[in-house]
PDB file of N, CA and C in Angstrom:
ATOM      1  N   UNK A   1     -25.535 -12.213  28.548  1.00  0.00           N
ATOM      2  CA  UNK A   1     -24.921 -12.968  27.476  1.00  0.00           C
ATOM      3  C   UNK A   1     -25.158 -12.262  26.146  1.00  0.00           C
ATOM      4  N   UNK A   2     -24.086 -11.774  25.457  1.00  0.00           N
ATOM      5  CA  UNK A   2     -24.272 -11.238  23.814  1.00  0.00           C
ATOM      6  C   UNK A   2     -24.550 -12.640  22.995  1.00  0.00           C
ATOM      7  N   UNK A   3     -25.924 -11.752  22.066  1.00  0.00           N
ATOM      8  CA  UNK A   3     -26.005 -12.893  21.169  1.00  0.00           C
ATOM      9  C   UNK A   3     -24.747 -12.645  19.993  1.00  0.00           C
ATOM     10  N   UNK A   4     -24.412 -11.924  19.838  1.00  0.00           N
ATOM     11  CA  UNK A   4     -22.983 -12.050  18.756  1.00  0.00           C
ATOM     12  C   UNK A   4     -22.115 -11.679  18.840  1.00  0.00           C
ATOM     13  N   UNK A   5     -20.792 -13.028  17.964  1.00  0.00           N
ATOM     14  CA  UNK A   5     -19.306 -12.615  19.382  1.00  0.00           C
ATOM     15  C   UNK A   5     -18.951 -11.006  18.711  1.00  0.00           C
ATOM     16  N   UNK A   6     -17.944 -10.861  19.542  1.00  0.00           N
ATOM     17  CA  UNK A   6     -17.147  -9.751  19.463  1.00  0.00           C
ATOM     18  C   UNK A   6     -16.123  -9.801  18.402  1.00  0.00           C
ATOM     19  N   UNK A   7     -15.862  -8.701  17.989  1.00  0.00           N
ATOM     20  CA  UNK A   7     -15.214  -9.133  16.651  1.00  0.00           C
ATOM     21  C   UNK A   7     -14.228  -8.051  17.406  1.00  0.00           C
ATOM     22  N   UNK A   8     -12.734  -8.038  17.063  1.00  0.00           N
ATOM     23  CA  UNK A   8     -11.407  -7.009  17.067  1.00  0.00           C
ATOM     24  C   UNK A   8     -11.323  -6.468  15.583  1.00  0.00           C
ATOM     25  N   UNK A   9     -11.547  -5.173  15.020  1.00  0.00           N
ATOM     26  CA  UNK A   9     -11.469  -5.000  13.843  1.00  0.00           C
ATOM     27  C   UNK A   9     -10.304  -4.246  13.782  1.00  0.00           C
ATOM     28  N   UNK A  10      -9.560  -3.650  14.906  1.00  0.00           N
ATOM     29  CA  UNK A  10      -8.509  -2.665  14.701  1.00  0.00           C
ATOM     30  C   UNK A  10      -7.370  -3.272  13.870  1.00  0.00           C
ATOM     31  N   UNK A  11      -6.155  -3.005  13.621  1.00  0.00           N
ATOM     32  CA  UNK A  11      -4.945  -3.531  12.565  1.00  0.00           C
ATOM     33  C   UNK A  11      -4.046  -4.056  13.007  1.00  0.00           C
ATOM     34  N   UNK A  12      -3.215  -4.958  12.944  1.00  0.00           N
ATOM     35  CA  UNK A  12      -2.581  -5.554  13.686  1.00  0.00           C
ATOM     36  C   UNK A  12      -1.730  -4.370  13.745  1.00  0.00           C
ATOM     37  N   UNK A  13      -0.292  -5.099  14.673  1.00  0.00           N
ATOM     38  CA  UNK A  13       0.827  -3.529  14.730  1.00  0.00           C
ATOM     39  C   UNK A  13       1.328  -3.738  13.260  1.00  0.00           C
ATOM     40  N   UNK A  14       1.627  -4.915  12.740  1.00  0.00           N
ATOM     41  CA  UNK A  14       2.306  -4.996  11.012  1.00  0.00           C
ATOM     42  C   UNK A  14       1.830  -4.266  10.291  1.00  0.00           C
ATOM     43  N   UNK A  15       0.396  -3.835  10.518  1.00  0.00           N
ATOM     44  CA  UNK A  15      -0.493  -3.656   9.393  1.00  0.00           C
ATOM     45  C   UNK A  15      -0.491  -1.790   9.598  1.00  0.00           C
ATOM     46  N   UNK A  16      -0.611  -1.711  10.549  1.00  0.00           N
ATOM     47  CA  UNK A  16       0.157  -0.040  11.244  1.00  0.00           C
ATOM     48  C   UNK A  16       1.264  -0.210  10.709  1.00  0.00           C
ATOM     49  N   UNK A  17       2.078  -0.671  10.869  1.00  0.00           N
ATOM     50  CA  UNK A  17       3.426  -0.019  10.556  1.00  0.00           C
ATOM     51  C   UNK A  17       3.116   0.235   8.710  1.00  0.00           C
ATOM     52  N   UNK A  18       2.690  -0.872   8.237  1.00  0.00           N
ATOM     53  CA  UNK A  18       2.534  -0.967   6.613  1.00  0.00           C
ATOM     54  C   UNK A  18       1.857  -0.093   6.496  1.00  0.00           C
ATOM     55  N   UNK A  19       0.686   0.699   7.257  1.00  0.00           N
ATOM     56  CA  UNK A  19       0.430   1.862   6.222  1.00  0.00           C
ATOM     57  C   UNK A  19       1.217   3.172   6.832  1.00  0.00           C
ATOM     58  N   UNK A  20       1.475   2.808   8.117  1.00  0.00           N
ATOM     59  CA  UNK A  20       2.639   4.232   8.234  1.00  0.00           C
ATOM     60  C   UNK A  20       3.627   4.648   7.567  1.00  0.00           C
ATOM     61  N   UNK A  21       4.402   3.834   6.809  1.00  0.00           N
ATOM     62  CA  UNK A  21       5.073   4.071   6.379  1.00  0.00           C
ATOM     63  C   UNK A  21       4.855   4.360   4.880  1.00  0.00           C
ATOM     64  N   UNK A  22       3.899   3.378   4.288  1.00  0.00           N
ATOM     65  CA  UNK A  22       3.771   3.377   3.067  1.00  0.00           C
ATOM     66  C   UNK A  22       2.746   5.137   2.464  1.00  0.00           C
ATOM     67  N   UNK A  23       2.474   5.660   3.888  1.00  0.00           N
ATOM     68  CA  UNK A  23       1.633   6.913   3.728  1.00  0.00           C
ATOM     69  C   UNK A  23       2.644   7.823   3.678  1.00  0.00           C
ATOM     70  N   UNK A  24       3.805   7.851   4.342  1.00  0.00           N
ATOM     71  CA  UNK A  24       4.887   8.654   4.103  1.00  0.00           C
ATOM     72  C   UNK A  24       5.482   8.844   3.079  1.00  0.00           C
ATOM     73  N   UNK A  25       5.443   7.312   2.620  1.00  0.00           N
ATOM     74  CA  UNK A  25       6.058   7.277   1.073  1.00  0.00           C
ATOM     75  C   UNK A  25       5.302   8.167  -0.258  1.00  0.00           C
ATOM     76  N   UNK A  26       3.521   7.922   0.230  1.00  0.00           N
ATOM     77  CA  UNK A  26       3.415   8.095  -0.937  1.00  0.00           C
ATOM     78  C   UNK A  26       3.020   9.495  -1.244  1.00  0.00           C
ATOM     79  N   UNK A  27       3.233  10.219   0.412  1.00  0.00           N
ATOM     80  CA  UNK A  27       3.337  11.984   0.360  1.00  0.00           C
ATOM     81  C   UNK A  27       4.375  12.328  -0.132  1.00  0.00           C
ATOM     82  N   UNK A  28       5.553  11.787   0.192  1.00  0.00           N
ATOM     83  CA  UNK A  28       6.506  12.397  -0.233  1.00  0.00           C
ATOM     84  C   UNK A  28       6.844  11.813  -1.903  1.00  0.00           C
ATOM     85  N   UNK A  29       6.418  11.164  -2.129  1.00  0.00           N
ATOM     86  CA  UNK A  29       6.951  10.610  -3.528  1.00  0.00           C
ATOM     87  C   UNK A  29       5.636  10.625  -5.080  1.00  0.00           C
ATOM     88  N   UNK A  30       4.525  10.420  -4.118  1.00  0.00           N
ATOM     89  CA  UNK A  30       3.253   9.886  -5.052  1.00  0.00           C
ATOM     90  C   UNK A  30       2.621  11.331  -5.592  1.00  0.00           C
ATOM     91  N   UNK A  31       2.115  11.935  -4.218  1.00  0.00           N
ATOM     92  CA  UNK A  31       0.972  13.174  -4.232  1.00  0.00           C
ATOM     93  C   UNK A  31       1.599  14.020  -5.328  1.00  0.00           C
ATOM     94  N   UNK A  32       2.773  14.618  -5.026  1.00  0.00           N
ATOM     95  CA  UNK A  32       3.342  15.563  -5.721  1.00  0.00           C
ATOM     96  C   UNK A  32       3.256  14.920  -7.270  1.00  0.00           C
ATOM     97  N   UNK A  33       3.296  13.937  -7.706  1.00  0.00           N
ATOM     98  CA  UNK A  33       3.189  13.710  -8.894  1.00  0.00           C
ATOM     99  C   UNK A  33       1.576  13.622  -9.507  1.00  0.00           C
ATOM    100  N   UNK A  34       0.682  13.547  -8.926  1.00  0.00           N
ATOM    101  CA  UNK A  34      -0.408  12.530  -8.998  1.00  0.00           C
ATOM    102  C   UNK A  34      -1.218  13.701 -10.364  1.00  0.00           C
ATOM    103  N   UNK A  35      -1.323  15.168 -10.010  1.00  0.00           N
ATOM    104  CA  UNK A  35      -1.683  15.860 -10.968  1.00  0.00           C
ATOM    105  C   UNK A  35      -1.366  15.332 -12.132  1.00  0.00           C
ATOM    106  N   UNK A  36      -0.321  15.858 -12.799  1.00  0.00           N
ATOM    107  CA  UNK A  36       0.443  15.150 -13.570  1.00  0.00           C
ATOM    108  C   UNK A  36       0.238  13.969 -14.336  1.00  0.00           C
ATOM    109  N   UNK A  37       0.388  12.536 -13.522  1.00  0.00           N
ATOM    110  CA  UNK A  37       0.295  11.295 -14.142  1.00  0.00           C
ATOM    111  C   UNK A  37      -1.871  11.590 -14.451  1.00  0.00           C
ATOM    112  N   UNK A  38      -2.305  12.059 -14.202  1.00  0.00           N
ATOM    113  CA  UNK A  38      -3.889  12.156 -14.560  1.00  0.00           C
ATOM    114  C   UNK A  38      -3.874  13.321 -16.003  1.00  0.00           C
ATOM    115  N   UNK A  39      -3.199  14.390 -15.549  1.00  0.00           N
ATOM    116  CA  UNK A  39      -3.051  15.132 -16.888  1.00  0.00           C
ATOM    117  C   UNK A  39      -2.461  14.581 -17.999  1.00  0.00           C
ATOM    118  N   UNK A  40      -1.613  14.405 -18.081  1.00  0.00           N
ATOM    119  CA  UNK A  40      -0.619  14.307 -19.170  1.00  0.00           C
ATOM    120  C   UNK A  40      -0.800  12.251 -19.597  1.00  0.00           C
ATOM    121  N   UNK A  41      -1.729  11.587 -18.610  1.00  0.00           N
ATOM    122  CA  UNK A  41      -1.769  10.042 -19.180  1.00  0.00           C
ATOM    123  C   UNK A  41      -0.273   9.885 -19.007  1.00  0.00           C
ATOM    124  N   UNK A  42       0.605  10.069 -17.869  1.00  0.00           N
ATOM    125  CA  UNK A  42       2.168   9.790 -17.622  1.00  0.00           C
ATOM    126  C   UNK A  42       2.034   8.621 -16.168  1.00  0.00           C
ATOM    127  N   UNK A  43       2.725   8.040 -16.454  1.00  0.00           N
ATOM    128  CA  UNK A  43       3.698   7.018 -15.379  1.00  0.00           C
ATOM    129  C   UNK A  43       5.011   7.147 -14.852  1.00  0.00           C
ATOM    130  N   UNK A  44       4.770   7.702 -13.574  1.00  0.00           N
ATOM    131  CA  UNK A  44       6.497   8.062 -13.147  1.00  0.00           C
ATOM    132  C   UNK A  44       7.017   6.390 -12.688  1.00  0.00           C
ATOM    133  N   UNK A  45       7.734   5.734 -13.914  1.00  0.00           N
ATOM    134  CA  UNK A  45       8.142   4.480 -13.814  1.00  0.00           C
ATOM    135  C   UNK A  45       9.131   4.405 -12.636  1.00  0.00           C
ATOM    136  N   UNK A  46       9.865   5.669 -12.347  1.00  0.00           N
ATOM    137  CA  UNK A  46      10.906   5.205 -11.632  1.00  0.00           C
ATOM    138  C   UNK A  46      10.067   4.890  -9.445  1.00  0.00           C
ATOM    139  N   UNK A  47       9.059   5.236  -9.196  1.00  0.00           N
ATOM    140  CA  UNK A  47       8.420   4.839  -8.358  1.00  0.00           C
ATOM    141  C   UNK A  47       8.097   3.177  -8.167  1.00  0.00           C
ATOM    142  N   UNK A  48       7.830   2.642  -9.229  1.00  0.00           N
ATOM    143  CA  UNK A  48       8.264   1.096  -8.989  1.00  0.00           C
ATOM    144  C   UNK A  48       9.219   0.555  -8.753  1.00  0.00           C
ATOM    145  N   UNK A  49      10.585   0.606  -9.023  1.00  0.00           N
ATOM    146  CA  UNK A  49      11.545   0.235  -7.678  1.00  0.00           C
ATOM    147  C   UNK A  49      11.698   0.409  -6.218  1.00  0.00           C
ATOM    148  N   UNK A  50      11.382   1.364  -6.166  1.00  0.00           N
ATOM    149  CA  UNK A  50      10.970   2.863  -4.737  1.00  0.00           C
ATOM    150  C   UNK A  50      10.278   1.962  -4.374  1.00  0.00           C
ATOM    151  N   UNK A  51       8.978   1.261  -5.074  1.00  0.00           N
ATOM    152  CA  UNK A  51       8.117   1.030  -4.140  1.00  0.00           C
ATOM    153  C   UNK A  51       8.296  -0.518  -3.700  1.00  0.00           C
ATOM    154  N   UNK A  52       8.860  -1.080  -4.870  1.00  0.00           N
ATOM    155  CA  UNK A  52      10.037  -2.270  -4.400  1.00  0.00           C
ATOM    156  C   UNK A  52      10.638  -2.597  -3.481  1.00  0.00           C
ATOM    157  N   UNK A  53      11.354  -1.508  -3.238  1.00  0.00           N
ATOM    158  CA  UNK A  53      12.388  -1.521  -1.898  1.00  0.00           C
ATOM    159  C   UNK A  53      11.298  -1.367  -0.565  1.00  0.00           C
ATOM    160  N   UNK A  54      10.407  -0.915  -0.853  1.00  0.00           N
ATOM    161  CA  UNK A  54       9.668  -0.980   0.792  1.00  0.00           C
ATOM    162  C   UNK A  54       9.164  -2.205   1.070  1.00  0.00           C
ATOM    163  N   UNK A  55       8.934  -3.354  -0.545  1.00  0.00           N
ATOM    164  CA  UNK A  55       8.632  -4.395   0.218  1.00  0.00           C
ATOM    165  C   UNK A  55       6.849  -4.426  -0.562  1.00  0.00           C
ATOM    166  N   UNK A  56       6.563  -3.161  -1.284  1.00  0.00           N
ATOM    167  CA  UNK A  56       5.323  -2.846  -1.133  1.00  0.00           C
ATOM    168  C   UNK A  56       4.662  -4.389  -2.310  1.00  0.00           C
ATOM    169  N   UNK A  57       5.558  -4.429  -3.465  1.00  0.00           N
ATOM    170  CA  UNK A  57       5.652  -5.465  -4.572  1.00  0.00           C
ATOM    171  C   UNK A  57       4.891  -6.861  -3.826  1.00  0.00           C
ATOM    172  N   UNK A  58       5.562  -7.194  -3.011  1.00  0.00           N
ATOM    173  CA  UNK A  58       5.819  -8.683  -2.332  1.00  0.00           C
ATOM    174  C   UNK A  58       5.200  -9.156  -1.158  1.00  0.00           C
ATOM    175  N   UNK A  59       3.984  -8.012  -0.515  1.00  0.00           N
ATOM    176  CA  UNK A  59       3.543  -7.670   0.796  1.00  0.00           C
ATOM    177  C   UNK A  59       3.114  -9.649   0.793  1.00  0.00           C
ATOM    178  N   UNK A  60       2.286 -10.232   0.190  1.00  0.00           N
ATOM    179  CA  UNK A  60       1.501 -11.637   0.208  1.00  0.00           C
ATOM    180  C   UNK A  60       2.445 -12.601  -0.561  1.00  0.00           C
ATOM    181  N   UNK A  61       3.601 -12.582  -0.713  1.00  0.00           N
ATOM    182  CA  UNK A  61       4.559 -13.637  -1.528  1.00  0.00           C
ATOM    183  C   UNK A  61       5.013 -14.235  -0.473  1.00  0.00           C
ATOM    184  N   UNK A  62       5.207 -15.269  -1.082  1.00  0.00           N
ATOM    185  CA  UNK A  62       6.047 -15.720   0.730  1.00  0.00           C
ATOM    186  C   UNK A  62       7.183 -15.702   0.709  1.00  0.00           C
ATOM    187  N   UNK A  63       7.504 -15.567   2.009  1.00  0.00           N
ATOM    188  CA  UNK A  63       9.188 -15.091   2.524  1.00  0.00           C
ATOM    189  C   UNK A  63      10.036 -16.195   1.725  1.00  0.00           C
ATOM    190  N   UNK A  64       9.696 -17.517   1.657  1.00  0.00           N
ATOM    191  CA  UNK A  64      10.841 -18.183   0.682  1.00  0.00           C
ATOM    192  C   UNK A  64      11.007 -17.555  -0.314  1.00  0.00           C
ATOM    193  N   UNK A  65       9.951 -16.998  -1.001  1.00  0.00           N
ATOM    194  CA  UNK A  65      10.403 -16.358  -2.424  1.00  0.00           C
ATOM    195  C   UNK A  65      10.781 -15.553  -2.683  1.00  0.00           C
ATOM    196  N   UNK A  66      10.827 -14.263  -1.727  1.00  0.00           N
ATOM    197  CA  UNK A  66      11.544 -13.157  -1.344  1.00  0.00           C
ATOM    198  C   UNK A  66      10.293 -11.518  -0.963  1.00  0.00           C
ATOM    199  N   UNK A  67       9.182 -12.379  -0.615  1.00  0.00           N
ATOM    200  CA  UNK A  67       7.735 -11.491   0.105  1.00  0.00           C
ATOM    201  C   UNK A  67       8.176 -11.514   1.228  1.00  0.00           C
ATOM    202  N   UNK A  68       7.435 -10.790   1.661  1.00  0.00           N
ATOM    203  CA  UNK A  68       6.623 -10.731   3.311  1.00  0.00           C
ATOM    204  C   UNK A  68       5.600 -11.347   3.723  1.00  0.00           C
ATOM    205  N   UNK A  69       5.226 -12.684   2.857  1.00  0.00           N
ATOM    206  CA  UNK A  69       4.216 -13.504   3.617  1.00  0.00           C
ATOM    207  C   UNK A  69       3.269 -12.707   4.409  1.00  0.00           C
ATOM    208  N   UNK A  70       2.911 -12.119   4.536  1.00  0.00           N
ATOM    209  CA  UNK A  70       1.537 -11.247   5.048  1.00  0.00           C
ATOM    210  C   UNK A  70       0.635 -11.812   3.688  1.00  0.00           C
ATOM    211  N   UNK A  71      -0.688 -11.294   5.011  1.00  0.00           N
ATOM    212  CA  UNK A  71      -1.868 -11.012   4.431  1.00  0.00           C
ATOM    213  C   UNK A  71      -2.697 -10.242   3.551  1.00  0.00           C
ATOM    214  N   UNK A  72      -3.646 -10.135   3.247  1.00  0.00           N
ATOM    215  CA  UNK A  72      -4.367  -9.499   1.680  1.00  0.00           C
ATOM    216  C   UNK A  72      -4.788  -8.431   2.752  1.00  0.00           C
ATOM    217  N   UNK A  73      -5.216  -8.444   3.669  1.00  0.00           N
ATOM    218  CA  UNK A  73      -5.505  -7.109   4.941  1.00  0.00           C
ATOM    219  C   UNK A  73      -4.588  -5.990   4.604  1.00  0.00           C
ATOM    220  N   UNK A  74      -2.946  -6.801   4.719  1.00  0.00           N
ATOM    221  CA  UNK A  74      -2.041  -5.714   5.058  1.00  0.00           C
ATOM    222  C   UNK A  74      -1.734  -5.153   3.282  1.00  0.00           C
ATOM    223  N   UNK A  75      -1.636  -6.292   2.278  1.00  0.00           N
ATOM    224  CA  UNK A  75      -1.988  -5.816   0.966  1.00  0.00           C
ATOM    225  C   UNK A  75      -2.533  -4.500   0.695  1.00  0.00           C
ATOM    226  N   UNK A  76      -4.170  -4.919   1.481  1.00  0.00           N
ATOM    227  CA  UNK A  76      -4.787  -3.761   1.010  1.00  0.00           C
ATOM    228  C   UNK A  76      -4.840  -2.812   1.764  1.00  0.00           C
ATOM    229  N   UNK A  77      -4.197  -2.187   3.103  1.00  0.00           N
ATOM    230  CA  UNK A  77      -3.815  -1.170   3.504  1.00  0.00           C
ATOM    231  C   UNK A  77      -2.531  -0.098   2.628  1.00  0.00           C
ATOM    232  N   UNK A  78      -1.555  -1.351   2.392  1.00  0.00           N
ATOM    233  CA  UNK A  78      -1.171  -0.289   1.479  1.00  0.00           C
ATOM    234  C   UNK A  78      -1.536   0.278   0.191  1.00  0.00           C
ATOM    235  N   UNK A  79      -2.143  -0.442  -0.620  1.00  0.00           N
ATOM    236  CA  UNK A  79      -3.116  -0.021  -1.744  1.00  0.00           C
ATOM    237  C   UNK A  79      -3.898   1.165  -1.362  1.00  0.00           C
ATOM    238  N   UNK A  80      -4.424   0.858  -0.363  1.00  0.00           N
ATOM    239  CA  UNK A  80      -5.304   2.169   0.319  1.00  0.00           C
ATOM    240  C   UNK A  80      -4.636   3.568   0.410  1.00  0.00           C
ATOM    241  N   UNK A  81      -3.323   3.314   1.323  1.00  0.00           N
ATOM    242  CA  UNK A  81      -2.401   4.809   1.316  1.00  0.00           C
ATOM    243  C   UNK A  81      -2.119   5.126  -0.107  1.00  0.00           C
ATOM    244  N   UNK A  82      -1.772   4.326  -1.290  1.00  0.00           N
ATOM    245  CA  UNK A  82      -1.075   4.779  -1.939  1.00  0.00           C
ATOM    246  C   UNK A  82      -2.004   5.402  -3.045  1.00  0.00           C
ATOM    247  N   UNK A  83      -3.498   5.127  -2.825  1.00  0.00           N
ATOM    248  CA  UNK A  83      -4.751   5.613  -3.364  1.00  0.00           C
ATOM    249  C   UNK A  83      -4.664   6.725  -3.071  1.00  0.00           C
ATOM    250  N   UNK A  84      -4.500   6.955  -1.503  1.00  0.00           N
ATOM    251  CA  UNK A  84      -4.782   8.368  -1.190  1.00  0.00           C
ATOM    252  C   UNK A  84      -3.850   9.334  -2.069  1.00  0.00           C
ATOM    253  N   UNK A  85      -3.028   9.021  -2.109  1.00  0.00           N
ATOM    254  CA  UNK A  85      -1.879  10.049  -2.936  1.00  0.00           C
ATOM    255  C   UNK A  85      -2.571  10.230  -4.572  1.00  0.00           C
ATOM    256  N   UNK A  86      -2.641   9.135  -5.132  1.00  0.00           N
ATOM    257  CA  UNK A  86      -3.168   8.980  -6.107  1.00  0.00           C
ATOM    258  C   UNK A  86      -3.728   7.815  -6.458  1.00  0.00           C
ATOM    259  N   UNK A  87      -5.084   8.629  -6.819  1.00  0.00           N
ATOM    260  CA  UNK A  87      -6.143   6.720  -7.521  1.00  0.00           C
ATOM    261  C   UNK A  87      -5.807   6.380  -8.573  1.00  0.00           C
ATOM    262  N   UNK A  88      -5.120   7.004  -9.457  1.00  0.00           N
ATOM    263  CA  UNK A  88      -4.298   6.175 -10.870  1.00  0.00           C
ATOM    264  C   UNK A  88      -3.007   5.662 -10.506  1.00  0.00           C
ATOM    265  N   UNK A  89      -2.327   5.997  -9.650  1.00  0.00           N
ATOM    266  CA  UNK A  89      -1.200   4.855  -9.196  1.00  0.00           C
ATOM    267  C   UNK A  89      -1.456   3.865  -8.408  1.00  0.00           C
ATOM    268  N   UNK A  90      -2.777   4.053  -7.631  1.00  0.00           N
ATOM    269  CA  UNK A  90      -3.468   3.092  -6.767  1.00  0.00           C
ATOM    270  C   UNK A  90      -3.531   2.048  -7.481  1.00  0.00           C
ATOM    271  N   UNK A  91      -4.284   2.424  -8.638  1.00  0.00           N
ATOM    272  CA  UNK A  91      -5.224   1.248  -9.541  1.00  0.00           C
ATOM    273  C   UNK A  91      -3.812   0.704 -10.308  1.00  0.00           C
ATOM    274  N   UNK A  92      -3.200   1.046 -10.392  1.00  0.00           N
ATOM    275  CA  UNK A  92      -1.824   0.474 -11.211  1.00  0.00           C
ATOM    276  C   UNK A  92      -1.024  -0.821 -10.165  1.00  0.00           C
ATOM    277  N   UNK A  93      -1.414   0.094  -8.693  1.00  0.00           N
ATOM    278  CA  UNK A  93      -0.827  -0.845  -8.019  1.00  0.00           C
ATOM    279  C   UNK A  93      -1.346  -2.306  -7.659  1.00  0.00           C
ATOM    280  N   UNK A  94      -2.709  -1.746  -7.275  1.00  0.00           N
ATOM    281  CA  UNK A  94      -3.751  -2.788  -6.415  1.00  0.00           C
ATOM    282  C   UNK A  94      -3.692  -3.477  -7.510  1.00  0.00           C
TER     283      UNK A  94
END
């Protein structure tokens, strides 16, 4: 008999897909800028629609309002990818 339960820590498949994709995004769109927005104190504004359209805005809103009702888990997976690209667009985002 275990004295303590078992916990599942892996990601759901939503939460996979949310950072698969959102890691693609932010290689191809974020990294390449990330020098840049740290040098120069710049904001590539036009990445907030971009990141709009994936849904990334609305991950915990709820679907009546026009979110994805998800969780702060899957929230912060994508915060996480989009760190990796860059921690000043991260922190803009999260």
């Amino acid at each position: 008999m275990r004295a303590t339960p078992e916990f599942d820590f892996g990601l759901s498949e939503t939460a996979r897909m949310i950072r698969d994709t959102t890691a693609r995004f932010a290689d191809e769109q974020i990294a390449t800028l990330a020098a840049k927005v740290d040098a120069e104190d710049w904001f590539p504004r036009d990445l907030w629609p971009a990141m709009g359209e994936l849904g990334l805005h609305g991950i915990t809103v709820e679907e009546e309002f026009g979110g994805l009702g998800l969780g702060y888990l899957d929230h912060v997976v994508a915060v996480e990818e989009v760190s990796r690209a860059s921690a000043s667009v991260g922190l803009s985002y999260g």
